[in-house]
Protein backbone atom coordinates (compact mmCIF):
# COMPACT_ATOMS: atom_id res chain seq x y z
CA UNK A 1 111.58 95.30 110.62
CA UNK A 2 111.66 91.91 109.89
CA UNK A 3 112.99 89.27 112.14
CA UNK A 4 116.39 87.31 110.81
CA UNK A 5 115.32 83.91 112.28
CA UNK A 6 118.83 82.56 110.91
CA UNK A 7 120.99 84.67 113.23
CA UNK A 8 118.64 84.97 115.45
CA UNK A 9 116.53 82.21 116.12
CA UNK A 10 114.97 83.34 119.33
CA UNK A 11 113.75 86.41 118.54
CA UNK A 12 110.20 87.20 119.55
CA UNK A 13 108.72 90.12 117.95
CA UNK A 14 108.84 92.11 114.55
CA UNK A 15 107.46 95.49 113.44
CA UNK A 16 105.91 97.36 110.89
CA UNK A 17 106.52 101.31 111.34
CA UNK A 18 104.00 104.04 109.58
CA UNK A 19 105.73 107.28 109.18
CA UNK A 20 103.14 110.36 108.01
CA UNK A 21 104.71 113.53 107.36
CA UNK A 22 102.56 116.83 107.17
CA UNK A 23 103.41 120.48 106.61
CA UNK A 24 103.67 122.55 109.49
CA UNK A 25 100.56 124.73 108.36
CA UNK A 26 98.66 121.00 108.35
CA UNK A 27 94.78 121.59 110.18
CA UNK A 28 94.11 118.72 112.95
CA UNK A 29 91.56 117.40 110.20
CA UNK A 30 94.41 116.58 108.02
CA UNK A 31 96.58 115.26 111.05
CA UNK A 32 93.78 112.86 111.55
CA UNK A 33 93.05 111.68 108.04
CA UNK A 34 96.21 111.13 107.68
CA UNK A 35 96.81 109.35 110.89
CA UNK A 36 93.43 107.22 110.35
CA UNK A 37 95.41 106.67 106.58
CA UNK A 38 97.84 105.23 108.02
CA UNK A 39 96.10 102.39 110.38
CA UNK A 40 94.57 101.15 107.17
CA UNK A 41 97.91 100.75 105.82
CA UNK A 42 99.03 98.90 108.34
CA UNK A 43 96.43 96.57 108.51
CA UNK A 44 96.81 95.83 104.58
CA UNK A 45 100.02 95.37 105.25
CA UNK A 46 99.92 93.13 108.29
CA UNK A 47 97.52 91.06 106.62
CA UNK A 48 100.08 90.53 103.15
CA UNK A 49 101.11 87.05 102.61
CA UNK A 50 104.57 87.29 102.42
CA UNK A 51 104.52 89.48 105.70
CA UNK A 52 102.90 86.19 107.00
CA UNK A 53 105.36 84.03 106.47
CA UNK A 54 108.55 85.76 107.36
CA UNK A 55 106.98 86.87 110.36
CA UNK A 56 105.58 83.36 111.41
CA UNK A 57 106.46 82.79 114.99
CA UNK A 58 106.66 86.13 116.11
CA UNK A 59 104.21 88.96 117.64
CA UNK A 60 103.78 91.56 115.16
CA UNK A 61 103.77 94.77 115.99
CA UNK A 62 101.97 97.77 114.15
CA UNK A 63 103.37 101.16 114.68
CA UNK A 64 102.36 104.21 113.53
CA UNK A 65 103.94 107.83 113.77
CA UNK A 66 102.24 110.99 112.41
CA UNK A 67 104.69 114.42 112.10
CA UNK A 68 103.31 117.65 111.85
CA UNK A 69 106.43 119.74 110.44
CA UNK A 70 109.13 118.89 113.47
CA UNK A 71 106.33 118.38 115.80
CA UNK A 72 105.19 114.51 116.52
CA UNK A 73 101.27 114.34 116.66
CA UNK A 74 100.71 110.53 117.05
CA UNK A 75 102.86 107.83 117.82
CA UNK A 76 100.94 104.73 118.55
CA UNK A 77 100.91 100.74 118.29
CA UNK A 78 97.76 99.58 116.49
CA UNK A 79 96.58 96.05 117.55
CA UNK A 80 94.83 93.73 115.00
C-alpha cells in the first residue's frame, strides 16, 4: 500500500503486506519455512528501487501474515 502523496500529501507511513497460505494438514516446519520465506521477500522487496522512490518520505512498514487453512499462525511487522 503505497502512499498517494498527491491527495494526500501528509501522509506518514506505507506498507508492504506478505500473505502465506498453507493447507490445513501443513507441519509447523512448513509454517516456519514459509513464514521465514516470506521475511526474505519482504526485504527484497523493501529494498526495490522503485519501492524507494514512491515511498520516499514515509516509514515503511513490512508486514507479514502466515495462514494455516482458516487458522492465522503469524502476523508480524518485520523491521529492516
Amino acid at each position: 500500500m503505497l502512499p498517494d502523496k498527491e491527495r494526500y500529501p501528509d501522509i506518514a507511513h506505507s506498507y508492504i503486506l506478505e500473505l502465506k497460505y498453507l493447507k490445513p494438514t501443513a507441519t509447523d516446519a512448513e509454517v516456519e519455512a514459509k513464514s521465514k520465506e516470506a521475511d526474505g521477500q519482504l526485504l527484497k522487496y523493501s529494498k526495490d528501487k522503485i519501492v524507494k522512490r514512491l515511498c520516499s518520505g514515509t516509514q515503511l512498514h513490512l508486514l507479514k501474515t502466515v495462514f494455516r487453512g482458516a487458522n492465522m499462525m503469524t502476523c508480524e511487522e518485520i523491521h529492516l
